[in-house]
N, C-alpha and C. Protein backbone atom coordinates (compact mmCIF):
# COMPACT_ATOMS: atom_id res chain seq x y z
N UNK A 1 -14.97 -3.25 8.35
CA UNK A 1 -13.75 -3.22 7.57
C UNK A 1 -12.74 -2.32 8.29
N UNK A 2 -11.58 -2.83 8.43
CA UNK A 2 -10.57 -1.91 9.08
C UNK A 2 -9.65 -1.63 7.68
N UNK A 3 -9.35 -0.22 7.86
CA UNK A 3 -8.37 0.43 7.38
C UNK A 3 -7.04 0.87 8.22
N UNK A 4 -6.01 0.42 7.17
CA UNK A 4 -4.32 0.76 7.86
C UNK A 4 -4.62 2.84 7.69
N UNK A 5 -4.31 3.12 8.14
CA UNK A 5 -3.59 4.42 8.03
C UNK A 5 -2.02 5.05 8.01
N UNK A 6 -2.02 5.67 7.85
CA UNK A 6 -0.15 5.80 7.73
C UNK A 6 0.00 7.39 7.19
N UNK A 7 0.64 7.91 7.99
CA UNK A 7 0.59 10.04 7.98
C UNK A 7 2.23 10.13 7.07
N UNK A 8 1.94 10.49 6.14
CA UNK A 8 3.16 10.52 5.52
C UNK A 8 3.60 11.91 5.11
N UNK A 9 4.80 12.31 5.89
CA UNK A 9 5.04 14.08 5.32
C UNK A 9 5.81 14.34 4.05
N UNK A 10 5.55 15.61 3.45
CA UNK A 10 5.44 15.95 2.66
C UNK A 10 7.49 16.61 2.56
N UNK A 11 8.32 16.10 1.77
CA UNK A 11 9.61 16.98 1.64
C UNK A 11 9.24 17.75 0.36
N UNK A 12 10.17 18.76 0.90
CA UNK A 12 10.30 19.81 -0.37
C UNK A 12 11.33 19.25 -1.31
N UNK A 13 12.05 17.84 -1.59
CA UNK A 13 12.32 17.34 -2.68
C UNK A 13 11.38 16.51 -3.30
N UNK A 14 10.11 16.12 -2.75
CA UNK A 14 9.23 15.92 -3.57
C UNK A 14 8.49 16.47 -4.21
N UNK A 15 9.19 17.88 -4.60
CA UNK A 15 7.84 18.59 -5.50
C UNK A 15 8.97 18.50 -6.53
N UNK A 16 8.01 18.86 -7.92
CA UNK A 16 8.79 19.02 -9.50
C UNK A 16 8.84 20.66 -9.43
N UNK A 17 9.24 20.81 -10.74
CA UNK A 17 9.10 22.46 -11.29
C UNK A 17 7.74 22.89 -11.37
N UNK A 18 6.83 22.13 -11.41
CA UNK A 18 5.50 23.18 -11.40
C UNK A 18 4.62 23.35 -10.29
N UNK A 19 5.88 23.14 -8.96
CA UNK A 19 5.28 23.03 -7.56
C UNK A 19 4.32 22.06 -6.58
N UNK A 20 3.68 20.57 -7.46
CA UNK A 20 3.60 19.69 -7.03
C UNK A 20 4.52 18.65 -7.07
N UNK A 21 3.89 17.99 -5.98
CA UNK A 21 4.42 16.39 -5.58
C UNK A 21 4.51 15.75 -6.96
N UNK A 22 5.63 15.16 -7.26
CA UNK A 22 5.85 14.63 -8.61
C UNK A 22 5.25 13.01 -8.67
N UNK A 23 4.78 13.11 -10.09
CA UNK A 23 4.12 11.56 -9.85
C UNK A 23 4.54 10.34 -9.46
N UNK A 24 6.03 10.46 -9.63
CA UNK A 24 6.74 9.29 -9.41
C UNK A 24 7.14 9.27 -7.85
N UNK A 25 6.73 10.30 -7.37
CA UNK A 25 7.03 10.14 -5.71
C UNK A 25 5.67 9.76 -5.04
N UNK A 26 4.49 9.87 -5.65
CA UNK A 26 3.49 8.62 -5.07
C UNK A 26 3.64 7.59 -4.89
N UNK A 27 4.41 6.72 -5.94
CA UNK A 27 4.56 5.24 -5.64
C UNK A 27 5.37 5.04 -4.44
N UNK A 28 6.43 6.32 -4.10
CA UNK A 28 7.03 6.13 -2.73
C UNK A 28 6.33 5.82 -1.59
N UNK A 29 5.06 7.06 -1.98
CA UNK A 29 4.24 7.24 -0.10
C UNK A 29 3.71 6.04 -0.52
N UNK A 30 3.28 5.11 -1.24
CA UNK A 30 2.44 4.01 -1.57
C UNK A 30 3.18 3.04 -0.75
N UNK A 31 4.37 2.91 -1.26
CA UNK A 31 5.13 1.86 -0.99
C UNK A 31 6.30 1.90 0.90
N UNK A 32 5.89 3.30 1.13
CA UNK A 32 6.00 3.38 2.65
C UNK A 32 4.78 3.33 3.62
N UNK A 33 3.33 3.11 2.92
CA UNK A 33 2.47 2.68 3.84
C UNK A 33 2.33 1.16 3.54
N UNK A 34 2.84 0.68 2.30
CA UNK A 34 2.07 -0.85 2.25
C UNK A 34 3.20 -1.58 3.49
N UNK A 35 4.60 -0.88 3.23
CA UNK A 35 5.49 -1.62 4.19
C UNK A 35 5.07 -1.73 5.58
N UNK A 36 4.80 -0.33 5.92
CA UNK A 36 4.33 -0.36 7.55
C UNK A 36 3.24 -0.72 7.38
N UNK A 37 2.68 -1.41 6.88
CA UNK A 37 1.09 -2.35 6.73
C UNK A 37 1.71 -3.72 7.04
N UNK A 38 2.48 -4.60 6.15
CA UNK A 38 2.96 -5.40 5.85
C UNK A 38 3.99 -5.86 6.78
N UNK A 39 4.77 -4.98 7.34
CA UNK A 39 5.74 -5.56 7.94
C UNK A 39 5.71 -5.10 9.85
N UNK A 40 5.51 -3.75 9.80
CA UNK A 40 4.89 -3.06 11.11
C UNK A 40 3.68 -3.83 12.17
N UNK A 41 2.91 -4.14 10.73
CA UNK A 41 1.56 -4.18 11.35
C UNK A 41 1.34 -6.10 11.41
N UNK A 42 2.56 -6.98 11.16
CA UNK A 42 2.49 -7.93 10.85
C UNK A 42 1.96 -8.70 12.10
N UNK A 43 1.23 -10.26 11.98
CA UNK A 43 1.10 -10.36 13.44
C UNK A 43 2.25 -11.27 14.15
N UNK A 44 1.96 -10.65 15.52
CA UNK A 44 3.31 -12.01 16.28
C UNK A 44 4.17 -11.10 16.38
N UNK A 45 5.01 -11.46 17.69
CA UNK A 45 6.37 -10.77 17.80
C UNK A 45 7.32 -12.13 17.41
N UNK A 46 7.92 -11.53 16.48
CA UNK A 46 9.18 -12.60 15.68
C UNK A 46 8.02 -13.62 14.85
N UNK A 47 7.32 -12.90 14.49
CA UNK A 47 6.94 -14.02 13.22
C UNK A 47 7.17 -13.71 12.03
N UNK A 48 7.53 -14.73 11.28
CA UNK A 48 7.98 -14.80 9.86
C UNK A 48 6.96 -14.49 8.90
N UNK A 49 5.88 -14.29 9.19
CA UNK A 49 4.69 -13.44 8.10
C UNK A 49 5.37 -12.19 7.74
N UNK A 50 5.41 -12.21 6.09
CA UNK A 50 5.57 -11.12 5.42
C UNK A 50 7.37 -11.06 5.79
N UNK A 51 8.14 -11.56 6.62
CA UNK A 51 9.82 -10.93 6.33
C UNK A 51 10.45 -11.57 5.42
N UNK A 52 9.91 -12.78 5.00
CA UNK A 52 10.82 -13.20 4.01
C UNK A 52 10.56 -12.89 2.86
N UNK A 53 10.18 -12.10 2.37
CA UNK A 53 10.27 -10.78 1.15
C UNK A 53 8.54 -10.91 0.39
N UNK A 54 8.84 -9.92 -0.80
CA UNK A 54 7.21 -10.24 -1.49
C UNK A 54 7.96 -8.89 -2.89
N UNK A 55 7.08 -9.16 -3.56
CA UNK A 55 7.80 -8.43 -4.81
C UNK A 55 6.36 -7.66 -5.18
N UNK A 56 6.35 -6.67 -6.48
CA UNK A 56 5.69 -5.90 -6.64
C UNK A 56 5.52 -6.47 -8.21
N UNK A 57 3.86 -6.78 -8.15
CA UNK A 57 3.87 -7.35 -9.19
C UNK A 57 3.24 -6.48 -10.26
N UNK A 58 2.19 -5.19 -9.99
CA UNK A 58 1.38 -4.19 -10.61
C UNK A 58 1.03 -3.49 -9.77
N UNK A 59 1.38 -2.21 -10.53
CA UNK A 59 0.69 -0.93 -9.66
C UNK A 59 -0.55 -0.31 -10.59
N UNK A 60 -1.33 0.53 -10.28
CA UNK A 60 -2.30 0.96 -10.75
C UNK A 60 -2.72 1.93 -10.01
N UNK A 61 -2.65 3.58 -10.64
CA UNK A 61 -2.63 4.82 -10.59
C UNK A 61 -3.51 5.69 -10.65
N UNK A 62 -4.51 6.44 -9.95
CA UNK A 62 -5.00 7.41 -11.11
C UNK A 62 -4.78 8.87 -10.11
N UNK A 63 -4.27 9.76 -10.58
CA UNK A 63 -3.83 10.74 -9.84
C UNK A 63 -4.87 11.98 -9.99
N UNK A 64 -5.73 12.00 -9.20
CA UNK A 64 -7.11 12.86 -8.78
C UNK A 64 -6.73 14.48 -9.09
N UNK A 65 -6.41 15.08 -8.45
CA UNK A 65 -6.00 16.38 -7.62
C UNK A 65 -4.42 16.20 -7.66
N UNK A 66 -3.55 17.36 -7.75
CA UNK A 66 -2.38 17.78 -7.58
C UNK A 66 -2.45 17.92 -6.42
N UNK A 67 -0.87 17.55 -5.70
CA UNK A 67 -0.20 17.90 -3.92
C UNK A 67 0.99 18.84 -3.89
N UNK A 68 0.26 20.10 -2.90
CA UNK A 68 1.66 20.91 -2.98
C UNK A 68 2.11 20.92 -1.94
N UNK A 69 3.23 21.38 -1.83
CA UNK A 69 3.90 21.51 -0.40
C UNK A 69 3.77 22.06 0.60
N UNK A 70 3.40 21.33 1.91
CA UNK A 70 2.94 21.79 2.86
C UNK A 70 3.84 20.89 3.93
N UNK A 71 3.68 22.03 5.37
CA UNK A 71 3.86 21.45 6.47
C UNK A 71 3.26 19.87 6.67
N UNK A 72 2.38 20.12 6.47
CA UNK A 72 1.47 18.84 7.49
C UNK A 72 1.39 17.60 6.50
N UNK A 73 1.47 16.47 7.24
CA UNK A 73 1.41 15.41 6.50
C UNK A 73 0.05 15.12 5.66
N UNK A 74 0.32 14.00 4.68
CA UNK A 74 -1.25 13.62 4.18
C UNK A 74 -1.17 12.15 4.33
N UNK A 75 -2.27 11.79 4.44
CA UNK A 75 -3.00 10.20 5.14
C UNK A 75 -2.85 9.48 3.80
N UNK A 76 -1.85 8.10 4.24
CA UNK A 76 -2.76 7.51 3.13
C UNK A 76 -3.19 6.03 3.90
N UNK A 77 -4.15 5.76 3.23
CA UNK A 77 -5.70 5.05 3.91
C UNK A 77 -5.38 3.83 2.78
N UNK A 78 -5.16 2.60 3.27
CA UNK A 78 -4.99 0.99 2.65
C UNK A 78 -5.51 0.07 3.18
N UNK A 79 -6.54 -0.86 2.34
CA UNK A 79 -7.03 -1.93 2.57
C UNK A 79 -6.76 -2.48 1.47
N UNK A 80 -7.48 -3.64 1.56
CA UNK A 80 -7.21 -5.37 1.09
C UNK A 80 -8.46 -5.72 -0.21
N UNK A 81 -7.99 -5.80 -1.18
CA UNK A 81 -9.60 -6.02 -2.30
C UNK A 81 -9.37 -7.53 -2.71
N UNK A 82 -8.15 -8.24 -2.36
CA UNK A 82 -8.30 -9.56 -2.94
C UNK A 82 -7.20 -10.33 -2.30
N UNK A 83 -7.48 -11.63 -1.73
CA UNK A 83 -6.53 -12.10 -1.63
C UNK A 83 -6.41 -13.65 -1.87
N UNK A 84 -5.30 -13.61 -2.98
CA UNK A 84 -5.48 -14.94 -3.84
C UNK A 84 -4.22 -16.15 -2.80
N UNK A 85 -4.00 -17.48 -3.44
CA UNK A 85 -3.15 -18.46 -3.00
C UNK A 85 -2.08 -17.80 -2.83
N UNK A 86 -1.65 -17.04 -3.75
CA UNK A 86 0.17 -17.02 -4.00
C UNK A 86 0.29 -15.11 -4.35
N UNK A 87 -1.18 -14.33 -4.19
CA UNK A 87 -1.23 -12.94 -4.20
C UNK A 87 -2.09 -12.17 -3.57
N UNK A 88 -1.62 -10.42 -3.25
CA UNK A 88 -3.00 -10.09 -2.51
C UNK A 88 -2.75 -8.89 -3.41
N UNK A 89 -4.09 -7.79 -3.39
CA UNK A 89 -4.18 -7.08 -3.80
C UNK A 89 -4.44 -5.52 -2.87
N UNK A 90 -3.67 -4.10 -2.61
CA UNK A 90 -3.88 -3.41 -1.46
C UNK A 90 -4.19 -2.40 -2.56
N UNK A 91 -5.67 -1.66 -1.85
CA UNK A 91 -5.77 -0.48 -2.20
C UNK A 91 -5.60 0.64 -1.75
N UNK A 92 -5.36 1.83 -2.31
CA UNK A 92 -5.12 3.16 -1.46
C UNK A 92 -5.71 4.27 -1.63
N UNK A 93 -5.94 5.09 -0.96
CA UNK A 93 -6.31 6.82 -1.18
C UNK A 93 -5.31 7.36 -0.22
N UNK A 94 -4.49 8.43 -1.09
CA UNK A 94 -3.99 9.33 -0.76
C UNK A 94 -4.87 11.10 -0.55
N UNK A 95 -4.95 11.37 1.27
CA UNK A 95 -5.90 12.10 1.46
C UNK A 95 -5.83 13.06 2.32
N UNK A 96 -6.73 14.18 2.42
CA UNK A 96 -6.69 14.77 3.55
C UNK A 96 -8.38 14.56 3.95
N UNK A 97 -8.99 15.35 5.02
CA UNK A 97 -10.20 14.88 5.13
C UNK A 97 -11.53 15.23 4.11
N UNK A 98 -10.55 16.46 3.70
CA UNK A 98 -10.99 17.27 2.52
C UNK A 98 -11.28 16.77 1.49
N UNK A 99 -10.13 15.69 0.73
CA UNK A 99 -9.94 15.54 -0.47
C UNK A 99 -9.54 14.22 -0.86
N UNK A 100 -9.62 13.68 -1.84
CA UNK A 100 -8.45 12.43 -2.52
C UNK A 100 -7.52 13.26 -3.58
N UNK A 101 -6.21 12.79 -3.28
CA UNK A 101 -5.55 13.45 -4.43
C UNK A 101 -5.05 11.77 -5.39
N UNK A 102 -4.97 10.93 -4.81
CA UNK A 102 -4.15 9.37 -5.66
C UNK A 102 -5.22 8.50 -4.66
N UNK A 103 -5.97 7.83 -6.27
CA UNK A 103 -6.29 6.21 -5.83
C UNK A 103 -5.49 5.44 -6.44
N UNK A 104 -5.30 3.86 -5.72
CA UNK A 104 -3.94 3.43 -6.19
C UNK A 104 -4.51 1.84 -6.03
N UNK A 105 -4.01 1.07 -6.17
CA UNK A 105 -3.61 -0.81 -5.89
C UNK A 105 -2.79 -1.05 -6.36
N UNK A 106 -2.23 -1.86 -5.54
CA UNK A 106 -0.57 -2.62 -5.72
C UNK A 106 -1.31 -4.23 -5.76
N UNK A 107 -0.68 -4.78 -6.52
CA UNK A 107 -0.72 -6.60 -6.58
C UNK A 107 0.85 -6.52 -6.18
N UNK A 108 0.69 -7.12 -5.27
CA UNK A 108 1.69 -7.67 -4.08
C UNK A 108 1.85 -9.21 -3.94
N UNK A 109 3.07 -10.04 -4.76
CA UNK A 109 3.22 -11.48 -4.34
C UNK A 109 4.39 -11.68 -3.34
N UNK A 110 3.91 -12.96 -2.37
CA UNK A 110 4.58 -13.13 -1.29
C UNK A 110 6.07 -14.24 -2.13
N UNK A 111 7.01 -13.48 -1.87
CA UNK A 111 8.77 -14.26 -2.82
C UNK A 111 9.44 -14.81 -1.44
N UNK A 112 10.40 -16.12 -1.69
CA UNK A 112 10.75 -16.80 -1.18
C UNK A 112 12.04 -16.49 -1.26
N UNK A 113 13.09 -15.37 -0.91
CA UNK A 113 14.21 -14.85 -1.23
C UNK A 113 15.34 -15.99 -1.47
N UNK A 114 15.42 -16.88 -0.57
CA UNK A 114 16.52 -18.06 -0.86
C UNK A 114 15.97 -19.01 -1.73
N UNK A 115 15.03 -19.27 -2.54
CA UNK A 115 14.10 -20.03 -3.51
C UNK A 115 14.41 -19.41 -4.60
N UNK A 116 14.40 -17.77 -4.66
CA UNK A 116 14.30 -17.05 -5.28
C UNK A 116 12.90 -17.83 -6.91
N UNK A 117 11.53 -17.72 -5.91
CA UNK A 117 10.51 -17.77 -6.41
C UNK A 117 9.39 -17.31 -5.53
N UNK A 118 8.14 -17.13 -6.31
CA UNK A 118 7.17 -16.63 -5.19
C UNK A 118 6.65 -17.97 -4.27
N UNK A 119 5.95 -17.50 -3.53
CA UNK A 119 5.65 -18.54 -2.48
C UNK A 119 3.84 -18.34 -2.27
N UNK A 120 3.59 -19.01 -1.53
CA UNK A 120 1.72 -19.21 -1.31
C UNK A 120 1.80 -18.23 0.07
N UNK A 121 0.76 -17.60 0.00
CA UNK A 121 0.41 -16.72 0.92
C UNK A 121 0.17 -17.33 2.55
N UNK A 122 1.16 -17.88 3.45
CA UNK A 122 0.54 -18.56 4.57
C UNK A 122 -0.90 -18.22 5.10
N UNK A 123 -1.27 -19.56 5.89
CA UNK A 123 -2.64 -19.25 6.94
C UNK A 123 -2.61 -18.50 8.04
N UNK A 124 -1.19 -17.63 8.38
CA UNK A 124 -0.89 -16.83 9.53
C UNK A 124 -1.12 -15.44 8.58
N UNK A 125 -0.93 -15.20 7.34
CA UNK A 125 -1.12 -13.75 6.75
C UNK A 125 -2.51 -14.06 6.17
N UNK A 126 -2.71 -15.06 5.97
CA UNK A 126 -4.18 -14.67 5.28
C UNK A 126 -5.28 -14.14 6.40
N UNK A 127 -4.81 -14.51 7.50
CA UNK A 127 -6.00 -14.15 8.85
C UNK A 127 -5.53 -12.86 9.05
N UNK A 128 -4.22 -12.34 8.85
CA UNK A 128 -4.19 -11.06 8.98
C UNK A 128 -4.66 -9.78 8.05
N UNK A 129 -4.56 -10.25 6.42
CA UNK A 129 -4.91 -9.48 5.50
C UNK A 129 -6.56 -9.97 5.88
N UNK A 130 -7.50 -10.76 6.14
CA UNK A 130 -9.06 -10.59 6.41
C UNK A 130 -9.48 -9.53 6.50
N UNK A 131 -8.31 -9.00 7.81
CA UNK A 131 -9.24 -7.80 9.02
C UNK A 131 -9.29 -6.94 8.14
N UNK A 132 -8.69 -6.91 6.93
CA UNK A 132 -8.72 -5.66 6.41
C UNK A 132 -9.17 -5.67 4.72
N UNK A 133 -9.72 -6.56 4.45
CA UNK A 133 -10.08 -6.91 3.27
C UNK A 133 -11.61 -6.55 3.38
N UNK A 134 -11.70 -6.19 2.02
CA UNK A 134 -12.98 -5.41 1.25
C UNK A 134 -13.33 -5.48 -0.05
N UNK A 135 -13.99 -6.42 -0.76
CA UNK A 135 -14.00 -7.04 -1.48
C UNK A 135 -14.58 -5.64 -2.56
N UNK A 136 -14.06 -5.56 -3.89
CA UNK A 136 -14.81 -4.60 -4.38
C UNK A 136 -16.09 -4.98 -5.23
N UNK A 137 -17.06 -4.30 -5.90
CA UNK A 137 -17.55 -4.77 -6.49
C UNK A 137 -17.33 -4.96 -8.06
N UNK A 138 -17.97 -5.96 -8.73
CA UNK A 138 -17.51 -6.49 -10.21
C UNK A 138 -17.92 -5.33 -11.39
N UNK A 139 -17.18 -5.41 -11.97
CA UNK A 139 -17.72 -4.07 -13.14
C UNK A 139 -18.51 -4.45 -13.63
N UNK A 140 -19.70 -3.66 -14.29
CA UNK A 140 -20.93 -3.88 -14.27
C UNK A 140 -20.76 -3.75 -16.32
């Protein structure tokens, strides 16, 4: 299973009044590693996988440990738990080697911006979301 990585630093406007990273600035670092997953890491030079848009269909949160402000960046670590016709699903840990502070998944559908509807996940992204897909297991 391959995992994306992505070092995301820490500003001192992301902390609140009680000196952590505020919750609503997770979905940021979330949503600046799924991009450089998604669009960075896309395959092909000039291929149309993933640029013609994708929308955010559910997020899902659970915030471990508090983040305070520091120099050094923290990792966040994304793979692949599902990937349907017309959706995929990315999971995350926000980390140091130490710790998890945010596990996360985004349901991510691929949108057709001039359609303005979603679209089916091509056979050029589905071979790319594979490498990194990890199927979880079913709740018991």
């Amino acid at each position: 299973m391959a995992r994306h990585i992505y070092s995301c630093p820490l500003r001192w406007s992301d902390m609140d009044a009680f000196g952590h990273v505020n919750n609503v600035v997770f979905l940021r670092y979330l949503e600046e590693a799924r991009i450089d997953f998604m669009f960075r890491l896309a395959p092909g030079d000039g291929s149309p996988s993933f640029a013609g848009g994708s929308v955010v269909a559910r997020h899902e949160i659970d915030y471990v440990r508090p983040l305070v402000h520091r120099h050094t960046p923290v990792t966040v670590e994304s793979w692949v738990t599902k990937i349907g016709a017309a959706s995929l699903t990315i999971a995350y840990e926000i980390k140091d080697p130490e710790q998890v502070y945010v596990r996360a998944s985004t349901i991510v559908v691929p949108y057709d911006l001039a359609e303005e509807r979603p679209r089916r996940i091509s056979a050029e992204e589905k071979f790319f979301l594979q490498k990194y897909l990890v199927e979880e297991p079913a709740a018991a």
